[in-house]
Protein backbone atom coordinates (compact mmCIF):
# COMPACT_ATOMS: atom_id res chain seq x y z
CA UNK A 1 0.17 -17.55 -3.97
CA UNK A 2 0.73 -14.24 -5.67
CA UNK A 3 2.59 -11.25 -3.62
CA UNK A 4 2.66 -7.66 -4.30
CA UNK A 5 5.00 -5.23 -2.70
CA UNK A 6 5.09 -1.46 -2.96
CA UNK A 7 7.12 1.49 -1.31
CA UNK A 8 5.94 4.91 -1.42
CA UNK A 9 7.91 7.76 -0.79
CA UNK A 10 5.75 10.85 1.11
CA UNK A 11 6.55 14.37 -0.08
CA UNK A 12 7.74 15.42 3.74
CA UNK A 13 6.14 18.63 3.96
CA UNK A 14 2.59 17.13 3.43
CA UNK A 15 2.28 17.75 6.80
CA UNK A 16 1.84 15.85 10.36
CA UNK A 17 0.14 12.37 10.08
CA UNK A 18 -0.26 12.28 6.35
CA UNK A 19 1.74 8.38 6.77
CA UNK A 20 -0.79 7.36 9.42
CA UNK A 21 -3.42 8.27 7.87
CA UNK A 22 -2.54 6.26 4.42
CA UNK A 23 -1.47 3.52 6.33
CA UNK A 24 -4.61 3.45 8.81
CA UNK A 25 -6.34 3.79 5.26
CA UNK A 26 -5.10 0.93 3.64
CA UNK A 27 -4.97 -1.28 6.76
CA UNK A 28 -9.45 -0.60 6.41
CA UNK A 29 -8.82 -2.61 2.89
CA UNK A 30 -8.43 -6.39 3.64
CA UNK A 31 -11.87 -5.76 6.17
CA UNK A 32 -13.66 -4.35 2.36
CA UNK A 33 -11.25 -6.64 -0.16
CA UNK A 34 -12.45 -10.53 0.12
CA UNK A 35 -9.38 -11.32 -2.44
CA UNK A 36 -6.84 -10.30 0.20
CA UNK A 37 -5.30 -13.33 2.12
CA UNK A 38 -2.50 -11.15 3.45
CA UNK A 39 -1.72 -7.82 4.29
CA UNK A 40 0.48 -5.97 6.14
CA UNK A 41 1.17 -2.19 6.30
CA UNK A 42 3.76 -0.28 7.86
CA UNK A 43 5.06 3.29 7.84
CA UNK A 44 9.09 3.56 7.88
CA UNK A 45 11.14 3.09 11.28
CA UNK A 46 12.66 6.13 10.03
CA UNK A 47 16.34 4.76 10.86
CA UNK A 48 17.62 6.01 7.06
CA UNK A 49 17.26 9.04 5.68
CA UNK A 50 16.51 8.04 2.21
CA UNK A 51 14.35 5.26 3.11
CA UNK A 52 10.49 4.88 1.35
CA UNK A 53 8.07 6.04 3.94
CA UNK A 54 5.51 3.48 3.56
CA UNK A 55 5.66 -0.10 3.02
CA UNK A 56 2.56 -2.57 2.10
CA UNK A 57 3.28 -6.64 1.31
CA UNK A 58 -0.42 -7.97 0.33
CA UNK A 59 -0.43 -11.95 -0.75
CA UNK A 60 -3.89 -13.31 -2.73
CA UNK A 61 -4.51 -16.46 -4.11
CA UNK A 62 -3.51 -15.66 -7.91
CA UNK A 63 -2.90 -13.37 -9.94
CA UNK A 64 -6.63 -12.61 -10.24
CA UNK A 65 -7.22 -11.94 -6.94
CA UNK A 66 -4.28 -9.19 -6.98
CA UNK A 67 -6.31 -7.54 -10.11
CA UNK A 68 -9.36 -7.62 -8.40
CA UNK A 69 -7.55 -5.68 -5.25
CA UNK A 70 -5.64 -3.15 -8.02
CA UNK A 71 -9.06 -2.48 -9.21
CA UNK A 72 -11.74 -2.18 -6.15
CA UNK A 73 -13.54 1.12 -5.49
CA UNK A 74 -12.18 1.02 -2.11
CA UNK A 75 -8.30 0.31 -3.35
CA UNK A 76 -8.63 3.05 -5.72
CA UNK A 77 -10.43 5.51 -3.25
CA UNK A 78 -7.36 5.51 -0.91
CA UNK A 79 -5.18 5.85 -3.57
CA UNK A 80 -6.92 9.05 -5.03
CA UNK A 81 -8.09 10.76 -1.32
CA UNK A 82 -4.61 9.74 1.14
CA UNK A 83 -1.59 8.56 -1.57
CA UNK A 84 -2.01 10.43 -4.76
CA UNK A 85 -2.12 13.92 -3.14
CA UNK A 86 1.52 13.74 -1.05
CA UNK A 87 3.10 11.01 -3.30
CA UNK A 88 6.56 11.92 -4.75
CA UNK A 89 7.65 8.42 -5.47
CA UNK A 90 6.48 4.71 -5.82
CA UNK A 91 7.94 1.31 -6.30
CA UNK A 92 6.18 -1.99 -6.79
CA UNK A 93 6.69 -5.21 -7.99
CA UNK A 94 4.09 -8.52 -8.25
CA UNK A 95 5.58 -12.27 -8.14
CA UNK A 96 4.35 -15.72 -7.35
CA UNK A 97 5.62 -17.25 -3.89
CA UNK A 98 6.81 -20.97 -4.27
């Protein structure tokens, strides 16, 4: 199995429900994205102030399957329409689960 992980950070004046709509955005992908065998999505619990605002752990079969997800219309549609406009920071990282 290959995992990817990322954490965006939201510029906070991008307004009210600019997280739920990303994250009701990207929880559409798996439904469009046949590579995705795991996916979960979740806006901060807001219990730190310098905390990411948006977390997403997606699992596919191999390493492949993650490049075919990085790549898809749909993937890069949310990206450009919900996360590109209000994003101020990013982290990611990809790894194979033993």
């Amino acid at each position: 199995m290959f995992r990817h992980v990322v954490l965006l950070s939201i510029d906070p004046t991008a307004g009210p429900g600019a997280v739920e709509r990303i994250v009701a955005a990207l929880r559409d992908l798996p439904a469009r994205i046949p590579e995705v065998r795991g996916y979960v999505v979740g806006p901060d619990a807001g219990l730190a102030d310098d905390n990411a605002s948006v977390a997403i752990v997606a699992d596919f079969d191999d390493e492949s399957g993650y490049l075919a997800y990085r790549d898809h219309p749909a993937h890069q549609d949310v990206i450009a329409e919900f996360i590109r406009p209000v994003l101020v920071g990013r982290a990611a990282v990809q790894h194979h689960v033993e």
